[in-house]
C-alpha atoms as a PDB file:
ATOM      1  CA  UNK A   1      -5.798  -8.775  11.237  1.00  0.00           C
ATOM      2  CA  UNK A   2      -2.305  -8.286   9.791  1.00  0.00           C
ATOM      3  CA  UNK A   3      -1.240 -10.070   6.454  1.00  0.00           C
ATOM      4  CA  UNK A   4       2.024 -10.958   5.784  1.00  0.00           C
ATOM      5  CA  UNK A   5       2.293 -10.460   2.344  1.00  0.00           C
ATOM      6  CA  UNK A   6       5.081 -12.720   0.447  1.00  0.00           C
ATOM      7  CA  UNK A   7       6.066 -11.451  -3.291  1.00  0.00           C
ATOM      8  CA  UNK A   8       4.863 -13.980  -5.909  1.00  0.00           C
ATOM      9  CA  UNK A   9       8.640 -14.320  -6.942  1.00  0.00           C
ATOM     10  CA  UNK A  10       9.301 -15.571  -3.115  1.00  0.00           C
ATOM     11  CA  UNK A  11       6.511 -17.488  -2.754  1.00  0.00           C
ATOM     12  CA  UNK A  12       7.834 -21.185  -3.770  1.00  0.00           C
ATOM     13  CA  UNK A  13      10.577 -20.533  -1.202  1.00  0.00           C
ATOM     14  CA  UNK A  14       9.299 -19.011   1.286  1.00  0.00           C
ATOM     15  CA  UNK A  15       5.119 -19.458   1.858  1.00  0.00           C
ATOM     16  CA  UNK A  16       5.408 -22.383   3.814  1.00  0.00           C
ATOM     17  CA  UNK A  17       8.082 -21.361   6.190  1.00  0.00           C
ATOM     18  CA  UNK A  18       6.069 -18.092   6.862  1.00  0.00           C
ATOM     19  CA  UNK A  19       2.758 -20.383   7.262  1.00  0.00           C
ATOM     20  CA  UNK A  20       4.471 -22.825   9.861  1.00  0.00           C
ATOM     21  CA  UNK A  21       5.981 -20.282  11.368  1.00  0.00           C
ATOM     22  CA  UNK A  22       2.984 -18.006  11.971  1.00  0.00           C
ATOM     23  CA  UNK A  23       0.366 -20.875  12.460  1.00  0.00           C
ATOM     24  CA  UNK A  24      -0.081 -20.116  16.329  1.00  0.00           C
ATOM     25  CA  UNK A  25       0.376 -16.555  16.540  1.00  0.00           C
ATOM     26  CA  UNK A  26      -3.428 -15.120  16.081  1.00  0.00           C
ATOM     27  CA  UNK A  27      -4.500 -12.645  13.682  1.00  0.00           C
ATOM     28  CA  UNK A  28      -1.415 -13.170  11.370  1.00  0.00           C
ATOM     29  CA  UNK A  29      -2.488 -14.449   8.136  1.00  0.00           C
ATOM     30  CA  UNK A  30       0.265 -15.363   4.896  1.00  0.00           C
ATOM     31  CA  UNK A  31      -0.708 -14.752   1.983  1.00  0.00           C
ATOM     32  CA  UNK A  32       0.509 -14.280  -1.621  1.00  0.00           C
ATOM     33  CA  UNK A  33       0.581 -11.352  -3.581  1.00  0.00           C
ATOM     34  CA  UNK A  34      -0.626 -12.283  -6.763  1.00  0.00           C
ATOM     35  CA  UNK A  35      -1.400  -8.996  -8.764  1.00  0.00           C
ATOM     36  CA  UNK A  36      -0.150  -8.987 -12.565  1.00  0.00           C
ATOM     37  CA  UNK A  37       0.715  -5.656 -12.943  1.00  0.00           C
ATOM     38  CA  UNK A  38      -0.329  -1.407 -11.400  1.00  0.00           C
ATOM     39  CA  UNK A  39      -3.676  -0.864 -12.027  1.00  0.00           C
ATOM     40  CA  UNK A  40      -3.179   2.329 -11.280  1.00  0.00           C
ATOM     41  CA  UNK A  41      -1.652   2.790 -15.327  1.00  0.00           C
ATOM     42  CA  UNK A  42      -4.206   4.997 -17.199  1.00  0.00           C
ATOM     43  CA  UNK A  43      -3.796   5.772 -20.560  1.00  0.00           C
ATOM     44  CA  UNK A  44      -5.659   8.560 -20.432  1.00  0.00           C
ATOM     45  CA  UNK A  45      -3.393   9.919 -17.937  1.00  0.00           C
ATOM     46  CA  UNK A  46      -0.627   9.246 -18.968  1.00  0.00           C
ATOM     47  CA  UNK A  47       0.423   7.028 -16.494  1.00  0.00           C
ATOM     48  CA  UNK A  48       1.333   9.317 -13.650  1.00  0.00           C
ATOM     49  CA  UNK A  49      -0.320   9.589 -10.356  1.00  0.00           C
ATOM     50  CA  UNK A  50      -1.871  12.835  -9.365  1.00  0.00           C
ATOM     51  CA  UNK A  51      -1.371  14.222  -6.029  1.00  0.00           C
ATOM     52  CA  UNK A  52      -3.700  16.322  -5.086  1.00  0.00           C
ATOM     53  CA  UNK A  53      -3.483  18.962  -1.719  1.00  0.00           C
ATOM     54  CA  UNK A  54      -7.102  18.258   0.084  1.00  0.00           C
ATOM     55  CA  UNK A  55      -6.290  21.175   2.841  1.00  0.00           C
ATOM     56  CA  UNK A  56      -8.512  24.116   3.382  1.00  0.00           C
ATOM     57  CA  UNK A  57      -6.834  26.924   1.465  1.00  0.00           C
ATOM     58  CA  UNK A  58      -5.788  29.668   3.894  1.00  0.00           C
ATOM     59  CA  UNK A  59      -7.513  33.043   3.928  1.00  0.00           C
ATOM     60  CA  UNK A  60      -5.646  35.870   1.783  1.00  0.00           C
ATOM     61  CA  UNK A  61      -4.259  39.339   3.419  1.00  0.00           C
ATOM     62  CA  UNK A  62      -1.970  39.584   6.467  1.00  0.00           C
ATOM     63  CA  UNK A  63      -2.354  39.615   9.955  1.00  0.00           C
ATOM     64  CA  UNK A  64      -1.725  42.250  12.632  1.00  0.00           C
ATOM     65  CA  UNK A  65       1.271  41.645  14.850  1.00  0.00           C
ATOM     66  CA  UNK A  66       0.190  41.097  18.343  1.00  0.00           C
END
């Protein structure tokens, strides 16, 4: 399924061209984005992300050359 996803802003102008003009291509649906605001916003964190590096660590030391 792909969504075509139309800012809320846009959506008065634009939703029902995108919905006519998707209407017979299949697995296209139009929708609205209708989120308020990031829910990603934490207090606690202060309001920024974390990124965090999920790779295996390498092994310490060195290698012999071959």
């Amino acid at each position: 399924m792909i969504y075509y996803v139309i800012p809320r802003e846009l959506a008065d102008e634009y939703y029902e061209e995108f919905k006519r003009r998707f209407a017979d291509v299949k697995g296209v649906e139009v929708i609205i984005d209708r989120r308020i605001a990031e829910r990603r916003l934490d207090a606690a964190a202060g309001g920024q992300r974390v990124l965090r590096d999920r790779r295996r660590r390498r092994t310490g030391g060195s290698f012999p050359e071959l």
